[in-house]
N, C-alpha and C. Protein backbone atom coordinates (compact mmCIF):
# COMPACT_ATOMS: atom_id res chain seq x y z
N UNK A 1 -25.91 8.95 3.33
CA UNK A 1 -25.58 8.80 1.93
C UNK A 1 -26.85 8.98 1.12
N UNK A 2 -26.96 9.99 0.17
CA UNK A 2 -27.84 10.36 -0.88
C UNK A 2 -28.25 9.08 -1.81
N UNK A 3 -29.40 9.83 -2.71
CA UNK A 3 -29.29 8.59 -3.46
C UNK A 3 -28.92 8.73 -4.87
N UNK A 4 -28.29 7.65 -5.87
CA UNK A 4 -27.50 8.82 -7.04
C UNK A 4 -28.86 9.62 -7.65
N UNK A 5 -27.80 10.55 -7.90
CA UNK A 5 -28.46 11.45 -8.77
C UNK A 5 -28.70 11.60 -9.84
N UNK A 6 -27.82 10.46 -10.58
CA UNK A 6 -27.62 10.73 -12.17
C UNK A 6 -27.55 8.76 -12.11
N UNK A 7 -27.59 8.39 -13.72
CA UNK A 7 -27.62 7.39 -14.13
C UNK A 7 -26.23 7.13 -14.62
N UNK A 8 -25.58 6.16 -14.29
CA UNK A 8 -24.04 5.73 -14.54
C UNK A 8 -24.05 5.94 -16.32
N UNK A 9 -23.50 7.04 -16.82
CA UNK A 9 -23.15 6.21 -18.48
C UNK A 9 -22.08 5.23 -19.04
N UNK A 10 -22.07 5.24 -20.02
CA UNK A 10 -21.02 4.39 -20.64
C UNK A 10 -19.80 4.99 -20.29
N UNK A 11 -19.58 6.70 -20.38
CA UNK A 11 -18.09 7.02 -20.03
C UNK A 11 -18.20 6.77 -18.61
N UNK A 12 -19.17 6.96 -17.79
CA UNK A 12 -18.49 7.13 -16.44
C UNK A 12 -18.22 5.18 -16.08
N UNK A 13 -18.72 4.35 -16.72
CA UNK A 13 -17.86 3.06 -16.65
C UNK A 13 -17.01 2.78 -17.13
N UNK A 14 -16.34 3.74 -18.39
CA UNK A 14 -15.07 3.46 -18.93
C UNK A 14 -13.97 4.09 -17.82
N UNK A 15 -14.64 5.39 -17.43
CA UNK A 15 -13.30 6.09 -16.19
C UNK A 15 -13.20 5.08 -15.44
N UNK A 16 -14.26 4.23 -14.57
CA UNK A 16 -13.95 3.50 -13.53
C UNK A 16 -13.12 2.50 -14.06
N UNK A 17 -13.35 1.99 -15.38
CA UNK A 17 -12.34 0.55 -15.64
C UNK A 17 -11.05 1.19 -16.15
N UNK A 18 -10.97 1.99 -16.79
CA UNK A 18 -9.65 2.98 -16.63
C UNK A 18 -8.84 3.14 -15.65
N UNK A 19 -9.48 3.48 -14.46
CA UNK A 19 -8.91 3.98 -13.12
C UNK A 19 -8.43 2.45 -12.61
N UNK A 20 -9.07 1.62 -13.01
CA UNK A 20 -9.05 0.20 -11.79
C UNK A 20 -7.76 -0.13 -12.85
N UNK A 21 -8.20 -0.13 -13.85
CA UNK A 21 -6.82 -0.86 -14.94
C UNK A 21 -5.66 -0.52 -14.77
N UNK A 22 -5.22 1.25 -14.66
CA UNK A 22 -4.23 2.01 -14.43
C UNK A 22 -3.30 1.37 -12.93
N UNK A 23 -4.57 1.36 -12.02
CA UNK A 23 -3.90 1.10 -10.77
C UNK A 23 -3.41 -0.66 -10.56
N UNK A 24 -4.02 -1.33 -11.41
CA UNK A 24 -3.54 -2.90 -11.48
C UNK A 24 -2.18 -2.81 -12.04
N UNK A 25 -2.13 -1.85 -13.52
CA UNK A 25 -1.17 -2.42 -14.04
C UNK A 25 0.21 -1.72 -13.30
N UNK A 26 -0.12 -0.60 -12.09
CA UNK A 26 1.22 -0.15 -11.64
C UNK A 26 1.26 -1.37 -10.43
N UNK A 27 0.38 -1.98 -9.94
CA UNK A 27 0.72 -2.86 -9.07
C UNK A 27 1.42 -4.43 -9.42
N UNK A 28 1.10 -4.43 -10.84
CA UNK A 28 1.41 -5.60 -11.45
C UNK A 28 2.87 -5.23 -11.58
N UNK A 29 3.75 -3.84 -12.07
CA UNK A 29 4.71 -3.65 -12.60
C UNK A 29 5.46 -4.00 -10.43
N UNK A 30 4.96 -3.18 -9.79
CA UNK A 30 5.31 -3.53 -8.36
C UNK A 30 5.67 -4.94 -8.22
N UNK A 31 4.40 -5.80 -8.50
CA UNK A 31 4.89 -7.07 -8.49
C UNK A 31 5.92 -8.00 -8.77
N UNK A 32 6.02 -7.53 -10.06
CA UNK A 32 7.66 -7.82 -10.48
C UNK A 32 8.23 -7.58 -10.22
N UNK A 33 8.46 -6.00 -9.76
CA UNK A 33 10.05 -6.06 -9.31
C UNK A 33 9.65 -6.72 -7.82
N UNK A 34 9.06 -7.05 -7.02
CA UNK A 34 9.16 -7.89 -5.54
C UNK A 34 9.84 -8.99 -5.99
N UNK A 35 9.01 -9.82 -6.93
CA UNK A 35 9.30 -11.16 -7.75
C UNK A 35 10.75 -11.18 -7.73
N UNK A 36 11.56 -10.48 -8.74
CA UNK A 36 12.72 -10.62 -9.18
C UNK A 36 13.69 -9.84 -8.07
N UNK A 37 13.30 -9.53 -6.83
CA UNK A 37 13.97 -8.95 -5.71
C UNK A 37 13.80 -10.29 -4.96
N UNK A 38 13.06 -11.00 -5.13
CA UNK A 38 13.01 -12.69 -4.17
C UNK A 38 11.97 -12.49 -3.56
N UNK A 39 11.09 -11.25 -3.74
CA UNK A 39 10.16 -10.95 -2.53
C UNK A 39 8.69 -11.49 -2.64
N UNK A 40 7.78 -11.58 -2.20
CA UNK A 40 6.12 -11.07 -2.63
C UNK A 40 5.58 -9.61 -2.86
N UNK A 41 4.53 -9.60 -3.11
CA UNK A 41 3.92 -8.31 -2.96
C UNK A 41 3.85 -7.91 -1.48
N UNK A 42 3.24 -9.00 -0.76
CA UNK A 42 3.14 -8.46 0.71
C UNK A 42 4.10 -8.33 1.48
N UNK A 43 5.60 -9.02 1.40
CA UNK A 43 6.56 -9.01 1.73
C UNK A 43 7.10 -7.25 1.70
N UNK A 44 6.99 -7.50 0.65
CA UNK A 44 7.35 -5.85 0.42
C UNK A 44 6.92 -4.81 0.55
N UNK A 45 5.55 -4.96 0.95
CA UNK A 45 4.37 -3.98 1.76
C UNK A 45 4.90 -3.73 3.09
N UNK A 46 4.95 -5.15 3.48
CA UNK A 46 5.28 -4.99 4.94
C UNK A 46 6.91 -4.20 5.24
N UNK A 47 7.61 -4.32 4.40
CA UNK A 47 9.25 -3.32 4.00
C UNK A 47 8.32 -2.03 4.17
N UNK A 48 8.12 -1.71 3.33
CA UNK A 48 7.43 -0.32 2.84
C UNK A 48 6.51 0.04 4.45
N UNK A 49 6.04 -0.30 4.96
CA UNK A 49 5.12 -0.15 6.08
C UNK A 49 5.68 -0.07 6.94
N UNK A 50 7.17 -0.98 7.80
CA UNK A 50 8.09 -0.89 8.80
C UNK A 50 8.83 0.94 8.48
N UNK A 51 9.37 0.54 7.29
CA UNK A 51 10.21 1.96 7.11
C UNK A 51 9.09 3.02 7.29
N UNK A 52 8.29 3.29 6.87
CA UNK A 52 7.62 4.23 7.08
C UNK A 52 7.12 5.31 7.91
N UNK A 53 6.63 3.96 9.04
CA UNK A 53 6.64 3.99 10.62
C UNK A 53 7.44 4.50 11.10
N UNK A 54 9.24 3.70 11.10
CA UNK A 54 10.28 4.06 11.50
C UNK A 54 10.42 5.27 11.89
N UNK A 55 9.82 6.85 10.91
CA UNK A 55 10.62 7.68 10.94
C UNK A 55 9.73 8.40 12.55
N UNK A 56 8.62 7.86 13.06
CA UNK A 56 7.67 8.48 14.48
C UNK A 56 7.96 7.65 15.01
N UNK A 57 7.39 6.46 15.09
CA UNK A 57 7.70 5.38 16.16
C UNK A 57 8.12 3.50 15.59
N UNK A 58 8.35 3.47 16.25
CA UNK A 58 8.66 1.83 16.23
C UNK A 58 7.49 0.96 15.71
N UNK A 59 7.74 0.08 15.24
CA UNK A 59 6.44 -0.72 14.55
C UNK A 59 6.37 -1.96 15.45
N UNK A 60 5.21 -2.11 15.64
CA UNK A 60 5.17 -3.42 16.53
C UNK A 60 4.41 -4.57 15.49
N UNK A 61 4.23 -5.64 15.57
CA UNK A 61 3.75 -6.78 15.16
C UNK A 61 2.15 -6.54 14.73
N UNK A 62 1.59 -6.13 15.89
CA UNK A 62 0.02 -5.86 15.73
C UNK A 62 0.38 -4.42 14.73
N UNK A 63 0.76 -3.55 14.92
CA UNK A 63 0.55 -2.27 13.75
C UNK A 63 0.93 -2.69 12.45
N UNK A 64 1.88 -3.63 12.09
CA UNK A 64 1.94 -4.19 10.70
C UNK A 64 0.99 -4.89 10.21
N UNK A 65 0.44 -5.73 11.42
CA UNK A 65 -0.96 -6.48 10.91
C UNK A 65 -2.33 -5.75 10.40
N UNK A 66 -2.69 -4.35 11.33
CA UNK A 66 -3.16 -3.25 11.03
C UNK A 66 -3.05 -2.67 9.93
N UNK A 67 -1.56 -2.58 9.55
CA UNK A 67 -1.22 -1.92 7.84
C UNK A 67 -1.85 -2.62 7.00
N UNK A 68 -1.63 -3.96 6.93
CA UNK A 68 -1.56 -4.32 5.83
C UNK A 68 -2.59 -5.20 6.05
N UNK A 69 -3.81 -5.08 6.75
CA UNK A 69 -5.21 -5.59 7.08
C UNK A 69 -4.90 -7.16 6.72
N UNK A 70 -4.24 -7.56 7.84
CA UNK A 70 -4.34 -8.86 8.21
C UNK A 70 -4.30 -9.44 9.30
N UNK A 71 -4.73 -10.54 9.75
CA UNK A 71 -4.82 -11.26 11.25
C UNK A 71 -3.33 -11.11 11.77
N UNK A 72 -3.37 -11.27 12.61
CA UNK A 72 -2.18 -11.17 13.91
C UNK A 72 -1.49 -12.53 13.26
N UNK A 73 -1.95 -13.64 13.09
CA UNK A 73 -1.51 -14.43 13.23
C UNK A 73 -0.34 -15.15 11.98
N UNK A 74 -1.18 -14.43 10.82
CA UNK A 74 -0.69 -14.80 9.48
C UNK A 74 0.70 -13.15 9.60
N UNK A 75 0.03 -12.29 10.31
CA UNK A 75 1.24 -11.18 10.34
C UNK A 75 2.21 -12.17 10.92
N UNK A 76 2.30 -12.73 11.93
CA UNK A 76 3.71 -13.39 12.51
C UNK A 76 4.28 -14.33 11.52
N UNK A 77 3.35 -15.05 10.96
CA UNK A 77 4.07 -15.89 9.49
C UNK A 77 5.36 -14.83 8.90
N UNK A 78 4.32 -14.08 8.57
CA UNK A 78 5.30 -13.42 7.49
C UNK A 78 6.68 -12.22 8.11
N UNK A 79 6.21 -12.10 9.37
CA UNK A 79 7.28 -11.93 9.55
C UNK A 79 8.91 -12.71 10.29
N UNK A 80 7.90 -13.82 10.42
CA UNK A 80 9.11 -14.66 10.45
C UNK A 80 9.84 -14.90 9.22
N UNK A 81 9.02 -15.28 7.77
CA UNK A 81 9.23 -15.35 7.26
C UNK A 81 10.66 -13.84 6.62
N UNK A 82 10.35 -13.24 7.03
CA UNK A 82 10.93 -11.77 6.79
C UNK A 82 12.21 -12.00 7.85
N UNK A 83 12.41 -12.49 8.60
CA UNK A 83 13.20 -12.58 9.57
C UNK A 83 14.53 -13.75 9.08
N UNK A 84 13.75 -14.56 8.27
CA UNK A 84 14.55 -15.52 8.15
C UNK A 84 15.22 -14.81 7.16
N UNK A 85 14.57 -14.07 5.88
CA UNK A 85 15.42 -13.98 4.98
C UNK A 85 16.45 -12.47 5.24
N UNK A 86 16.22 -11.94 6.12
CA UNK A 86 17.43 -11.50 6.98
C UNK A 86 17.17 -9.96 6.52
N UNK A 87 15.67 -10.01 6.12
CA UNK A 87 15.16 -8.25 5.96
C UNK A 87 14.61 -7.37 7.18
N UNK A 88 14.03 -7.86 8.30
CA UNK A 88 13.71 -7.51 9.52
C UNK A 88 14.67 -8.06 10.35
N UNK A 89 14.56 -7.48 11.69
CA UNK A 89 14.77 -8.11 13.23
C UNK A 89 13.58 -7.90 13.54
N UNK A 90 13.51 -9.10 15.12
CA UNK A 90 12.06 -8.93 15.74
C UNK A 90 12.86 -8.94 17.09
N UNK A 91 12.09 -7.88 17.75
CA UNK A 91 12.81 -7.92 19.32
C UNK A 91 11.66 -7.49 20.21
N UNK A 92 11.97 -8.06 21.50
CA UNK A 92 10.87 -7.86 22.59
C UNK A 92 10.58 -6.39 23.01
N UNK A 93 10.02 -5.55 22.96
CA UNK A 93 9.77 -4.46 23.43
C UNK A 93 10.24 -4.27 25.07
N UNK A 94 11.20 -3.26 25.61
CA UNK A 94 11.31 -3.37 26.53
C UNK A 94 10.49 -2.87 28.04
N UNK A 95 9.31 -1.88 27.31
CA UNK A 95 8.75 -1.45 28.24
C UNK A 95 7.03 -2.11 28.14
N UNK A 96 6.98 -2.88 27.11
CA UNK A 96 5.80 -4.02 27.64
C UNK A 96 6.36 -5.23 27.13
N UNK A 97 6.58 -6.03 27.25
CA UNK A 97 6.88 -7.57 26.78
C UNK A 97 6.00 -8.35 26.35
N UNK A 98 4.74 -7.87 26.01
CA UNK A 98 4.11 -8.18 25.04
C UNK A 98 3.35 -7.85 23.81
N UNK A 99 4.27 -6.64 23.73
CA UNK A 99 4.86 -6.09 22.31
C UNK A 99 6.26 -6.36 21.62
N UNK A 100 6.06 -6.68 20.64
CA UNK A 100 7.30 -7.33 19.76
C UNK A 100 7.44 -6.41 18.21
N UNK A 101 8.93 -5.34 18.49
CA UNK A 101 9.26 -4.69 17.57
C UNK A 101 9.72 -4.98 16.67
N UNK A 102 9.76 -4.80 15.45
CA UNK A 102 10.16 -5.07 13.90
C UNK A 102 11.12 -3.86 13.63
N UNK A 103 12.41 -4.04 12.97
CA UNK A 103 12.93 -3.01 12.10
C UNK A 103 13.41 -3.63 10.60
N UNK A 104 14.15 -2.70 9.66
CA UNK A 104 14.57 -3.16 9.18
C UNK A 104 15.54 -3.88 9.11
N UNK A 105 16.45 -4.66 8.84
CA UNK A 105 17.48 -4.87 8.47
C UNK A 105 18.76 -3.88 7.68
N UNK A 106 20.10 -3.84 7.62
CA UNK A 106 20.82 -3.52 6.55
C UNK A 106 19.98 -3.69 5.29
N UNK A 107 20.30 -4.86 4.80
CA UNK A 107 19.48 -6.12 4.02
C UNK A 107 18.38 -5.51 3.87
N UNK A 108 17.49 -5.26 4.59
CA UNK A 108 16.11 -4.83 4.21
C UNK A 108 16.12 -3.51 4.11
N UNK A 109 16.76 -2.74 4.02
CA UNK A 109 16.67 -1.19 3.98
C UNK A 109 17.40 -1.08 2.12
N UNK A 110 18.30 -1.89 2.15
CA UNK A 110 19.27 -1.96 0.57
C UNK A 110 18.02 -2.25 -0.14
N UNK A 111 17.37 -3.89 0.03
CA UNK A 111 15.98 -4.06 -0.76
C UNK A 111 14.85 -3.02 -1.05
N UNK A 112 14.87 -2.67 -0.39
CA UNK A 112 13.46 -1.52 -0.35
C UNK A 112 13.69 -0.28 -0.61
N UNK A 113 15.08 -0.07 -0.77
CA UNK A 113 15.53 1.43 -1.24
C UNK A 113 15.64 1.38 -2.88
N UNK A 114 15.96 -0.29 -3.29
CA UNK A 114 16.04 -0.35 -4.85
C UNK A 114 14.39 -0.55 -5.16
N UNK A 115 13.71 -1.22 -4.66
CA UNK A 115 12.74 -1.17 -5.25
C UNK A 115 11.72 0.34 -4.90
N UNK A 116 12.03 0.97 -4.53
CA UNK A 116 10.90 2.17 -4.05
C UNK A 116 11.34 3.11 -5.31
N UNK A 117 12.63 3.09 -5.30
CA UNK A 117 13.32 3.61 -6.53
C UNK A 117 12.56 3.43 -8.02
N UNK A 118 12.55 2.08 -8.44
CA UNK A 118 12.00 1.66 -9.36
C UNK A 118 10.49 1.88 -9.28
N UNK A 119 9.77 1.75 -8.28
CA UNK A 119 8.69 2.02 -8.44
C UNK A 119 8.10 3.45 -8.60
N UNK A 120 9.14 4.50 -8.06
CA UNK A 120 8.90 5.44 -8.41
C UNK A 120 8.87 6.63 -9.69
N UNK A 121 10.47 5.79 -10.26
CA UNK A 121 10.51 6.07 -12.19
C UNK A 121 9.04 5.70 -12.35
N UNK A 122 8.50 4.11 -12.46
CA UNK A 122 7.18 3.67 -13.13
C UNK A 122 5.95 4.58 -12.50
N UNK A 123 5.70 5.53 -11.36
CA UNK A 123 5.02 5.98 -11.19
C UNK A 123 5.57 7.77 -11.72
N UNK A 124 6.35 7.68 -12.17
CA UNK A 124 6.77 9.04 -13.01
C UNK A 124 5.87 9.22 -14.09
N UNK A 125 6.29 7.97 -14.61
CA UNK A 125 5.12 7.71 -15.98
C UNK A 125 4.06 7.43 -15.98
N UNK A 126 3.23 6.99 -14.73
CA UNK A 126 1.56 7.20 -15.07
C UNK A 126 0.92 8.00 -14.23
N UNK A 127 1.93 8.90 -13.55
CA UNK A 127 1.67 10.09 -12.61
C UNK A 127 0.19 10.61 -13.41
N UNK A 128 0.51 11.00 -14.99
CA UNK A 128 -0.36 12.02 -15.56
C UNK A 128 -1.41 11.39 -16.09
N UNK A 129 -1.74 9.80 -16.23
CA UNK A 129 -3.11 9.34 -16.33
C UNK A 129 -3.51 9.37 -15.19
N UNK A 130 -3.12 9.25 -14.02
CA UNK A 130 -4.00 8.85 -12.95
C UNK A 130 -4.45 10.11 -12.04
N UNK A 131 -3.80 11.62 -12.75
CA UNK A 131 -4.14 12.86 -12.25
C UNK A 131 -5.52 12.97 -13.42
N UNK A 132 -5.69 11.94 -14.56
CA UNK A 132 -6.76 13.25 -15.57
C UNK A 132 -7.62 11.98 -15.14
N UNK A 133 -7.63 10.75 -14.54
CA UNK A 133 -8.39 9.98 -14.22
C UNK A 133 -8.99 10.38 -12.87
N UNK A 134 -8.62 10.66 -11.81
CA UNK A 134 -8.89 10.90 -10.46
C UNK A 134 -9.64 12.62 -11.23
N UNK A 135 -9.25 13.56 -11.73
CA UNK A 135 -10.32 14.50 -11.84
C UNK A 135 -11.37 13.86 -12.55
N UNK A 136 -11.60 13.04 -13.69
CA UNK A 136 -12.88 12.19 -13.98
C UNK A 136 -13.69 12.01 -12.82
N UNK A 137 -12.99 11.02 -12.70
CA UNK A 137 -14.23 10.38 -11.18
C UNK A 137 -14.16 11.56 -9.99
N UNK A 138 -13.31 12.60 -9.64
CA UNK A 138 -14.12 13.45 -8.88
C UNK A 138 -15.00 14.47 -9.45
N UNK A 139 -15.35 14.46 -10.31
CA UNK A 139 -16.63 14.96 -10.94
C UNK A 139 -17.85 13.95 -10.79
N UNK A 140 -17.31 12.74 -11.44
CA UNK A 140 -18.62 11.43 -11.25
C UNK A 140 -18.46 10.99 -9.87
N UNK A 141 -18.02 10.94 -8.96
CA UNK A 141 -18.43 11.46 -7.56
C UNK A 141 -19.34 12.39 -6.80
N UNK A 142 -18.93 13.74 -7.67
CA UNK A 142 -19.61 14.34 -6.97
C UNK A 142 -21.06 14.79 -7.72
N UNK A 143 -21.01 14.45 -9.45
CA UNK A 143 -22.59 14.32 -10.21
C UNK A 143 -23.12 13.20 -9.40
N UNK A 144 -22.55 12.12 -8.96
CA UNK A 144 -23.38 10.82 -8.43
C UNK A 144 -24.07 10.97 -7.16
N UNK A 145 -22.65 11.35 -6.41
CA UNK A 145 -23.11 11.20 -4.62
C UNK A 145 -23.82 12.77 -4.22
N UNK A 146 -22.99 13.63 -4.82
CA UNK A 146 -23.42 14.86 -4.31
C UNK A 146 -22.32 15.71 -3.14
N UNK A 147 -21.83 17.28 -3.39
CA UNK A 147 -20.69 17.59 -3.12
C UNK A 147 -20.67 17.36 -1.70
N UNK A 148 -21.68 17.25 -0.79
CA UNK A 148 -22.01 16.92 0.93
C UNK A 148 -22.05 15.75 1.17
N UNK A 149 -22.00 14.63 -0.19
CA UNK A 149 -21.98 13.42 0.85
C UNK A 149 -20.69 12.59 0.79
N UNK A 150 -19.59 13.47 0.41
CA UNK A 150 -18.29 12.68 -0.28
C UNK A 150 -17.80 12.19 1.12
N UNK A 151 -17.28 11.50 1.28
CA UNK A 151 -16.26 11.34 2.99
C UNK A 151 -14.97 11.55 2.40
N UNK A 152 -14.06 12.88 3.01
CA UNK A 152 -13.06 13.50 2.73
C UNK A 152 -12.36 13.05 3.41
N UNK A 153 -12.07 12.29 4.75
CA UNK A 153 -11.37 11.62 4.97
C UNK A 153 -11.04 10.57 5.25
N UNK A 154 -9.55 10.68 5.39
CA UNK A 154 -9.15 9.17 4.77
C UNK A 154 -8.05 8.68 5.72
């Protein structure tokens, strides 16, 4: 990693609090609808993260904990918690037994199909700040770091 090249100005701290603001307030609008679906935010991460999976392979306990960068242990909270309210199943894996698969539910597939919905109208509408924001900062990326030291992947 280089060292910057340029001196941060005032706009290139307004893009960054721009960019951070934009992305709070679509997570805040996320939030609510979890809220008023009965859910959490993480609750509904972890929806969003099972289905996802679903469509290659099966999700196990440890790969949700992986998703959604949390301990093994607080992952089993919540998906018990998820279990109870009748949005997952958890079942023993049959070809190691100490892997334990997650799917959705009915229940949890209805939940997460209304809210992905909704979240996606609200990301209709700030689709086009967060395209003239992300070209901002990949310019002040690459005036800062320099076009060789970006890490392109992700």
């Amino acid at each position: 990693m280089s060292h910057p090249s340029t001196e941060l100005t005032q706009a290139d701290f307004e893009s960054l609090a721009r960019f951070r603001f934009t992305i709070r307030r679509y997570l805040a609008f996320a939030e609510q609808g979890a809220k008023a679906a009965g859910l959490t935010s993480q609750q509904h991460q972890a929806l969003l993260a099972i289905k996802a999976q679903s469509f290659t392979s099966e999700m196990t306990v440890g790969d949700l904990a992986n998703r959604l960068l949390l301990r093994p242990h607080s992952t089993a909270e919540l998906v018990n918690r998820l279990v109870a309210a009748d949005l997952i199943t958890r079942d023993i894996a049959v070809h190691d037994r100490r892997k334990v698969h997650v799917r959705l539910t009915a229940r949890g597939e209805t939940v997460l199909a209304t809210l992905s919905a909704r979240n996606l109208r609200e990301l209709q509408t700030v689709t086009p700040a967060f395209e003239a924001l992300l070209l901002q900062l990949s310019d002040l990326v690459e005036d800062f770091v320099g076009p060789n030291d970006c890490d392109t992947g992700a």
